[in-house]
N, C-alpha and C. Protein backbone atom coordinates (compact mmCIF):
# COMPACT_ATOMS: atom_id res chain seq x y z
N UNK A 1 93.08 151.92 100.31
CA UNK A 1 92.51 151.31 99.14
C UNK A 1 91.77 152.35 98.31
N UNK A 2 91.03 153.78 99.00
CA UNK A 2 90.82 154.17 98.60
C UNK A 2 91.48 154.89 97.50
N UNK A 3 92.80 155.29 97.54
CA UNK A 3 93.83 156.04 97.08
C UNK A 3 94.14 154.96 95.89
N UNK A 4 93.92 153.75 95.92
CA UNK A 4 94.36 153.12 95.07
C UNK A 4 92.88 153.04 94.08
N UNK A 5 91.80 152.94 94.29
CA UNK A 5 90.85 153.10 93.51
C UNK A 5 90.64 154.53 92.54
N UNK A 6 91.31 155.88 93.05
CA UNK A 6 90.93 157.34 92.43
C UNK A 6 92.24 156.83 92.04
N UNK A 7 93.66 156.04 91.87
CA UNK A 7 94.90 156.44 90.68
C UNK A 7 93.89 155.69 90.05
N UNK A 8 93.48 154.46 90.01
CA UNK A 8 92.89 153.23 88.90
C UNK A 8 92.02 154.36 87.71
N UNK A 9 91.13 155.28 88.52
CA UNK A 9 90.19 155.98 87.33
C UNK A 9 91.19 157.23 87.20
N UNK A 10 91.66 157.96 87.71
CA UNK A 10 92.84 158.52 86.90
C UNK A 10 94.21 158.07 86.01
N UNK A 11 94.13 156.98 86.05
CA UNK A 11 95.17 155.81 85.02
C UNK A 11 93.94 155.59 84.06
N UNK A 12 92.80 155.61 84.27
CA UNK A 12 92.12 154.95 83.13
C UNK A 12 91.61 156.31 82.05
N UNK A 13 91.48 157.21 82.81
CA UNK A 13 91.59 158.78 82.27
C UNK A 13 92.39 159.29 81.56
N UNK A 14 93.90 159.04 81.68
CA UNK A 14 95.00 159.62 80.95
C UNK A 14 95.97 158.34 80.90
N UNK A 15 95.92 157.27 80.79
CA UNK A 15 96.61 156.50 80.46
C UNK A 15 97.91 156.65 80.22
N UNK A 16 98.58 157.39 81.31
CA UNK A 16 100.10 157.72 81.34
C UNK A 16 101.23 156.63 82.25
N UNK A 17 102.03 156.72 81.69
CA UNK A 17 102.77 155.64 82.48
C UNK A 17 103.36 156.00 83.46
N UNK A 18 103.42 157.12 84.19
CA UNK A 18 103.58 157.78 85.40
C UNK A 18 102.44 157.36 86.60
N UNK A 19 101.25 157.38 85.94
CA UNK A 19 99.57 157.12 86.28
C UNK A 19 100.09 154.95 86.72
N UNK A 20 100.07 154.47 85.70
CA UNK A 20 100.52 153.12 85.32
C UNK A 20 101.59 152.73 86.57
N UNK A 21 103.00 153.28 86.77
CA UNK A 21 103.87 153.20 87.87
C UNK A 21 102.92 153.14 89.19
N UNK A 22 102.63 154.53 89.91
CA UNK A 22 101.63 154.53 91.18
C UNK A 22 100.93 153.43 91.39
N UNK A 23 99.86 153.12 90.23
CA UNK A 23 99.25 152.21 90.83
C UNK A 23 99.68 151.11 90.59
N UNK A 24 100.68 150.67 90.05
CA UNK A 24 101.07 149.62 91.03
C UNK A 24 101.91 149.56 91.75
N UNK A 25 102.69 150.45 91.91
CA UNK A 25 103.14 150.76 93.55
C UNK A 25 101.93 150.49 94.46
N UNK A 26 100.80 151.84 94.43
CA UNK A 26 100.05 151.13 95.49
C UNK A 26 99.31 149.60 95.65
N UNK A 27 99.24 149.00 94.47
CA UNK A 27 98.87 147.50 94.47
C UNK A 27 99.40 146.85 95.10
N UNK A 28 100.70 146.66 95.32
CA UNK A 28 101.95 146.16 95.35
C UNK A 28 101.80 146.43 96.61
N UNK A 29 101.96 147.71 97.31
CA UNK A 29 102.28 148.18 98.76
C UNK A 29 101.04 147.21 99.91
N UNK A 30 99.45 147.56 98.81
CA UNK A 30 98.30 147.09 100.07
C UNK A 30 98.42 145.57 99.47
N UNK A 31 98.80 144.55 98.59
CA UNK A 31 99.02 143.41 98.67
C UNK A 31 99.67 142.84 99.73
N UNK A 32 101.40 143.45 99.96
CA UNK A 32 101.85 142.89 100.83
C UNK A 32 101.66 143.56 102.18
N UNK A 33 100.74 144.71 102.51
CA UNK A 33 100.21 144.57 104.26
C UNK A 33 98.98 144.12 104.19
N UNK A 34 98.08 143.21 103.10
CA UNK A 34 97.32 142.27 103.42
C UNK A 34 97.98 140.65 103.63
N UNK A 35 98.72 140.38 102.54
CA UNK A 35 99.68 139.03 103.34
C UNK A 35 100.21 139.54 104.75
N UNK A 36 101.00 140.32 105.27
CA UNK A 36 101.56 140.60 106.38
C UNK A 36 100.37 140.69 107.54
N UNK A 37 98.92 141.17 107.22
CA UNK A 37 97.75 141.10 108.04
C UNK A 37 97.72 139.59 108.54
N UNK A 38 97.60 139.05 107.46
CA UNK A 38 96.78 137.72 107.30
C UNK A 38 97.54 136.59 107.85
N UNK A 39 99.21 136.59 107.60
CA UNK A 39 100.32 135.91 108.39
C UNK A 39 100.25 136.23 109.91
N UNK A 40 100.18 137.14 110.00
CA UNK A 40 99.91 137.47 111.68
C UNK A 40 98.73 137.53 112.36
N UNK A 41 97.41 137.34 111.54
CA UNK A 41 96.28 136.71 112.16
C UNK A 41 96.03 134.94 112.20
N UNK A 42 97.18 134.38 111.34
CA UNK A 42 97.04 133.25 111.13
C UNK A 42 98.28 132.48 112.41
N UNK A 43 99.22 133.08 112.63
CA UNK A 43 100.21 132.75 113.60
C UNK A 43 99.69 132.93 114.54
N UNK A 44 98.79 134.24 115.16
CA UNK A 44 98.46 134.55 116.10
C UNK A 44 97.46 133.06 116.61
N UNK A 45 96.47 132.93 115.98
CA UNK A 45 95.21 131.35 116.01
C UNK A 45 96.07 130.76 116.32
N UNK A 46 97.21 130.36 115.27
CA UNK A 46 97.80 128.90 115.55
C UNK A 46 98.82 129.00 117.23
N UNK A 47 99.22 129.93 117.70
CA UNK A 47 99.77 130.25 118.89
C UNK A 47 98.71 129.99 119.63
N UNK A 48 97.85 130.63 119.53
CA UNK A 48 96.32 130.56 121.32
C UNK A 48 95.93 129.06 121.19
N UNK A 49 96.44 128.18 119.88
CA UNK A 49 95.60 127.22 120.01
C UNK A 49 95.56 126.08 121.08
N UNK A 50 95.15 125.68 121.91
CA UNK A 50 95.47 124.79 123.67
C UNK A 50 95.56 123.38 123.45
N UNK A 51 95.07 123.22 121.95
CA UNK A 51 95.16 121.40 122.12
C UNK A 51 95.88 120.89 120.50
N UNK A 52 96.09 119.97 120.05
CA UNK A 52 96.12 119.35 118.77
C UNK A 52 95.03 119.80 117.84
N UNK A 53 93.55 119.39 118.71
CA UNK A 53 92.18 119.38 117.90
C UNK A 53 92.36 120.90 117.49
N UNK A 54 92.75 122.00 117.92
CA UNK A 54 92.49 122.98 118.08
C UNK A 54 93.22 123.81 116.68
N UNK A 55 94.56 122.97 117.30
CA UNK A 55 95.43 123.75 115.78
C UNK A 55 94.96 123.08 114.48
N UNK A 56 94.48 121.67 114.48
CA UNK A 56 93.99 121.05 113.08
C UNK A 56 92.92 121.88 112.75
N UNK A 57 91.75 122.34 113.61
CA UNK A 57 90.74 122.87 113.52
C UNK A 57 91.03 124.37 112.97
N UNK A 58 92.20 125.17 113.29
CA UNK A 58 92.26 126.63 112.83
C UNK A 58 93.00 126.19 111.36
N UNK A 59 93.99 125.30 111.15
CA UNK A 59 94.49 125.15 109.39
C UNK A 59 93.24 124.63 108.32
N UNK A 60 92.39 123.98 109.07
CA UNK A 60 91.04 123.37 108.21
C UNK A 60 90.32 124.62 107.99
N UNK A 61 90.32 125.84 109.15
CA UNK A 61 89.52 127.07 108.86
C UNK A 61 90.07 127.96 107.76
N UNK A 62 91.39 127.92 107.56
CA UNK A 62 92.39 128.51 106.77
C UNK A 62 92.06 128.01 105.54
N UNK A 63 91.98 126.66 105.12
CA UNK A 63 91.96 125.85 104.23
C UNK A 63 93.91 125.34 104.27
N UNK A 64 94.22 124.93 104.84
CA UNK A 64 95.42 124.39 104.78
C UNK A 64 95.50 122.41 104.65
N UNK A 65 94.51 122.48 105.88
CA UNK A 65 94.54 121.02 105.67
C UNK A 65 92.97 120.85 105.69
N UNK A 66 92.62 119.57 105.04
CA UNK A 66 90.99 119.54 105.25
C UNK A 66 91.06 117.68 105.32
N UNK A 67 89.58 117.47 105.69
CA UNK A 67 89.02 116.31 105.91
C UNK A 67 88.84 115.36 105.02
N UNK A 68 88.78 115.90 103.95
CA UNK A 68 88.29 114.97 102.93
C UNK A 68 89.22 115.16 101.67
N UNK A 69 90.47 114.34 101.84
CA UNK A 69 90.96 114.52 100.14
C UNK A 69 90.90 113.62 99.46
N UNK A 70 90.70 113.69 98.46
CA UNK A 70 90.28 112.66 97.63
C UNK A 70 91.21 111.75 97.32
N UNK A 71 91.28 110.68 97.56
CA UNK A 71 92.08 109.68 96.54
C UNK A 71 92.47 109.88 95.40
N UNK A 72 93.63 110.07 94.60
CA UNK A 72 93.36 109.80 92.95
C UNK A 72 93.13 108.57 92.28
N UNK A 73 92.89 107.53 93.17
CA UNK A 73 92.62 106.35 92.33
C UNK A 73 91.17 106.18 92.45
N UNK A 74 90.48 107.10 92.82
CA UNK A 74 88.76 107.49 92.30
C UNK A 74 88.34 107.88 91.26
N UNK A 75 89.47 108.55 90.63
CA UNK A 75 89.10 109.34 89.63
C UNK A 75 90.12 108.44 88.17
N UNK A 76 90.07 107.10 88.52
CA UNK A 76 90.12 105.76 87.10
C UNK A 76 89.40 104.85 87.88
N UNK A 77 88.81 104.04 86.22
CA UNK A 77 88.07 102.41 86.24
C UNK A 77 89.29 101.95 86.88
N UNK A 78 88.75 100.92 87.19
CA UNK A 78 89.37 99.79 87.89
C UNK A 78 90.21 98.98 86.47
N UNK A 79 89.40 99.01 85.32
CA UNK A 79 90.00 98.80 84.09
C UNK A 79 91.73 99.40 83.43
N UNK A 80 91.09 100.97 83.86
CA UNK A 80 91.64 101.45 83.17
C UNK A 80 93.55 101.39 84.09
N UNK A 81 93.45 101.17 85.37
CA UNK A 81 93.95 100.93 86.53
C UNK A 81 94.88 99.82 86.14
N UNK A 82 94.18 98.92 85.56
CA UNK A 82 95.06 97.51 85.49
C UNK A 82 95.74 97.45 83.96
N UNK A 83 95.41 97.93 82.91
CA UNK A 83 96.04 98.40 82.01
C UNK A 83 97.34 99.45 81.88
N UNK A 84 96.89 100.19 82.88
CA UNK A 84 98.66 100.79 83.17
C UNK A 84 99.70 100.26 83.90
N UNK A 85 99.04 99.74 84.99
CA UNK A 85 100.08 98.46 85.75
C UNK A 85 100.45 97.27 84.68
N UNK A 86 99.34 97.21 83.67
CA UNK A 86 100.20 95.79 82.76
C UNK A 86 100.79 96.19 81.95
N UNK A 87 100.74 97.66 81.16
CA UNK A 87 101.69 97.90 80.35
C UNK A 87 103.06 99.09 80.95
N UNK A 88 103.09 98.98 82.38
CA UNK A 88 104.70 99.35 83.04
C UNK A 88 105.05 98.18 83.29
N UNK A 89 104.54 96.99 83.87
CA UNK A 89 105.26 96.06 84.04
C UNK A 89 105.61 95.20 83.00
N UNK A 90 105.20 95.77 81.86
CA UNK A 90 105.39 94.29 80.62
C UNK A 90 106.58 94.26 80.26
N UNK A 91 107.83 95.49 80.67
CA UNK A 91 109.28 95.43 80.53
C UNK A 91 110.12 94.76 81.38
N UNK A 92 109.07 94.00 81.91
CA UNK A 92 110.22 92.62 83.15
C UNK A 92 109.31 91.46 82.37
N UNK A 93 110.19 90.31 82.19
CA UNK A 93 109.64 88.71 81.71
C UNK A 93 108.56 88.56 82.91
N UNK A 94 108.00 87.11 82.36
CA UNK A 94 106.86 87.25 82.70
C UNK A 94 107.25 86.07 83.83
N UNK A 95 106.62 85.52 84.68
CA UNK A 95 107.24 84.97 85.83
C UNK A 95 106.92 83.32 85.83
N UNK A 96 107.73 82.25 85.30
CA UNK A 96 107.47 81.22 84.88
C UNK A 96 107.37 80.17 86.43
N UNK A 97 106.23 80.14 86.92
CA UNK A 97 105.89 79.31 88.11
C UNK A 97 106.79 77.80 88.05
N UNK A 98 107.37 77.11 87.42
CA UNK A 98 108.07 76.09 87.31
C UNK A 98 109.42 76.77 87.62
N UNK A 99 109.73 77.33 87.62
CA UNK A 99 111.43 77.93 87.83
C UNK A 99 111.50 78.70 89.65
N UNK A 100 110.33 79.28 89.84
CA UNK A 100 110.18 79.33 90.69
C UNK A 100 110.14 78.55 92.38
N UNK A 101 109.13 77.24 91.96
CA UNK A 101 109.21 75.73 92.47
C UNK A 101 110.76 75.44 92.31
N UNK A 102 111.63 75.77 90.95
CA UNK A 102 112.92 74.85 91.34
C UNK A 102 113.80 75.58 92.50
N UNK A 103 113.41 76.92 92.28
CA UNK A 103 114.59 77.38 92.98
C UNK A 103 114.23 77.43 94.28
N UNK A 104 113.10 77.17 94.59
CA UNK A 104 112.40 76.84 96.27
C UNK A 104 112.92 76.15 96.96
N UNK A 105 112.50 74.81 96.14
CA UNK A 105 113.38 73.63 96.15
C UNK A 105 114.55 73.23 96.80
N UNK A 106 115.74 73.96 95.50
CA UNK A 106 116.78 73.32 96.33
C UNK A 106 117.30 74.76 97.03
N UNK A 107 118.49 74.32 97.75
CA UNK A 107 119.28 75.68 98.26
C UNK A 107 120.40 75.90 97.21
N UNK A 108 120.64 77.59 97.25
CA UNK A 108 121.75 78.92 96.25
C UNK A 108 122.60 77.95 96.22
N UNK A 109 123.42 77.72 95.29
CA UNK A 109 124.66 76.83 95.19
C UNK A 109 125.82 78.24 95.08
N UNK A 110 125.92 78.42 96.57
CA UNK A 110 126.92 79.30 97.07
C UNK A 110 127.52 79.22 98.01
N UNK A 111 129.20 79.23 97.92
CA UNK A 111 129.56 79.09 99.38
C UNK A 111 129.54 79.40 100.64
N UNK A 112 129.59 78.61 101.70
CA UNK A 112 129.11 79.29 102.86
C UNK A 112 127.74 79.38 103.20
N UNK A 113 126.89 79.29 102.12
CA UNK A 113 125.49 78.55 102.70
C UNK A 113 124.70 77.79 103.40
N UNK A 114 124.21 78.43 104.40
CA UNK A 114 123.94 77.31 105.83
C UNK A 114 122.20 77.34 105.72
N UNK A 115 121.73 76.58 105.64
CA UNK A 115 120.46 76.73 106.19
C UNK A 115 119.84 77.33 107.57
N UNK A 116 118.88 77.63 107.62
CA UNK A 116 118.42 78.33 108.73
C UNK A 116 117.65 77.39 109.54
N UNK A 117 118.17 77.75 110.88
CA UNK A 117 117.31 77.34 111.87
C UNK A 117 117.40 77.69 113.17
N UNK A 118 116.66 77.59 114.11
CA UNK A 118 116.49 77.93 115.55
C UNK A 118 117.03 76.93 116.74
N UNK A 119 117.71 77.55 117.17
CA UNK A 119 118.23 76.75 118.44
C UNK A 119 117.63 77.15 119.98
N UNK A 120 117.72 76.30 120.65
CA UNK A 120 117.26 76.80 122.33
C UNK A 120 118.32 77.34 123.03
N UNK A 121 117.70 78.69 122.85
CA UNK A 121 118.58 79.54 124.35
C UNK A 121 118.31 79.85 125.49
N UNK A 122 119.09 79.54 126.48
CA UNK A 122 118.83 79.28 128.02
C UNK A 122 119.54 80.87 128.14
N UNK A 123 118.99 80.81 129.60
CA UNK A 123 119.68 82.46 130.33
C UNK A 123 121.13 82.36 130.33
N UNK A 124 121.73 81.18 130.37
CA UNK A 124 122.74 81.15 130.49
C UNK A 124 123.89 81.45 129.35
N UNK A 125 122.88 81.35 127.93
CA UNK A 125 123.70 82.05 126.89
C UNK A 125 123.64 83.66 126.76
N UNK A 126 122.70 84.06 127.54
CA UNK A 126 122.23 85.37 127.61
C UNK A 126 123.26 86.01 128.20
N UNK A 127 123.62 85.40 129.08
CA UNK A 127 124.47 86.23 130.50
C UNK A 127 125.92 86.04 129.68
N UNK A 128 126.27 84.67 129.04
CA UNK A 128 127.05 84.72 128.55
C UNK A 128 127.31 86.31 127.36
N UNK A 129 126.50 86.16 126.60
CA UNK A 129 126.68 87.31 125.09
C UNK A 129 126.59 88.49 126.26
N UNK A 130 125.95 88.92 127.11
CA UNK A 130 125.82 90.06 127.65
C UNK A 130 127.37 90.22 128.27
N UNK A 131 127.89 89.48 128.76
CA UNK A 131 128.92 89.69 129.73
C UNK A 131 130.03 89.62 129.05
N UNK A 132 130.15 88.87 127.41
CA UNK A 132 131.30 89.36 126.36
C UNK A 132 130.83 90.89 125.86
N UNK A 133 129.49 91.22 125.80
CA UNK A 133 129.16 92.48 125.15
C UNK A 133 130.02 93.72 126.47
N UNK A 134 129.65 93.59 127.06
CA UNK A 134 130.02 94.77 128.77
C UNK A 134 131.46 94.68 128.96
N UNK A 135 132.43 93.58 128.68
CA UNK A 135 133.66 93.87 128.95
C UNK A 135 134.74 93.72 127.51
């Protein structure tokens, strides 16, 4: 680093673009064996780590993951909240509770429409479906 601090005041001395190249070569060079430091002090933690708590605890030290993120629906009124939900949804009709009741009502006028319901099954339908399923 030192070497990179005496090009910085000899680049700032003669402002040559020869001067300009070097240092950032050397910028460039001690940037990436400080990422390459820092990846392999950070793999190294997350390797020794012995439990779950342990590895959450070394990415929270990192700043990778943390405890407290904020919601973004903290940061709007509750106002302002329901005004964007009413003006995305105002491009679907509006939902007429009488049409709703009718179609409750009766059953799809479609063929093959059975109503639903539950019947009692004994073991003996069991063994049955199992023993068409197995052979």
């Amino acid at each position: 680093m030192s070497l990179r601090d005496r090009t910085y005041r000899a680049y700032l001395c003669s402002l040559s673009a020869s001067t300009l190249a070097s240092l950032k070569q050397l910028r460039r060079t001690i940037k990436n064996k400080l990422d390459t430091a820092k990846n392999a002090y950070i793999a190294n933690k997350l390797a020794s780590a012995s439990s779950p708590a342990d590895y959450w605890r070394t990415l929270r030290g990192i700043e990778v993951a943390s405890h407290s993120t904020t919601s973004p629906l903290k940061f709007f009124a509750p106002d302002q909240l329901c005004q964007y939900y009413a003006s995305v949804s105002s491009a679907s009709p509006t939902l007429d509770v009488s049409a709703v009741a009718v179609a409750l009502a009766s059953p799809p006028d479609q063929p093959g429409y059975k109503n639903f319901s539950f019947r009692h099954v004994t073991s003996r339908d069991v063994d049955l479906i199992l023993f068409d399923y197995f052979i």
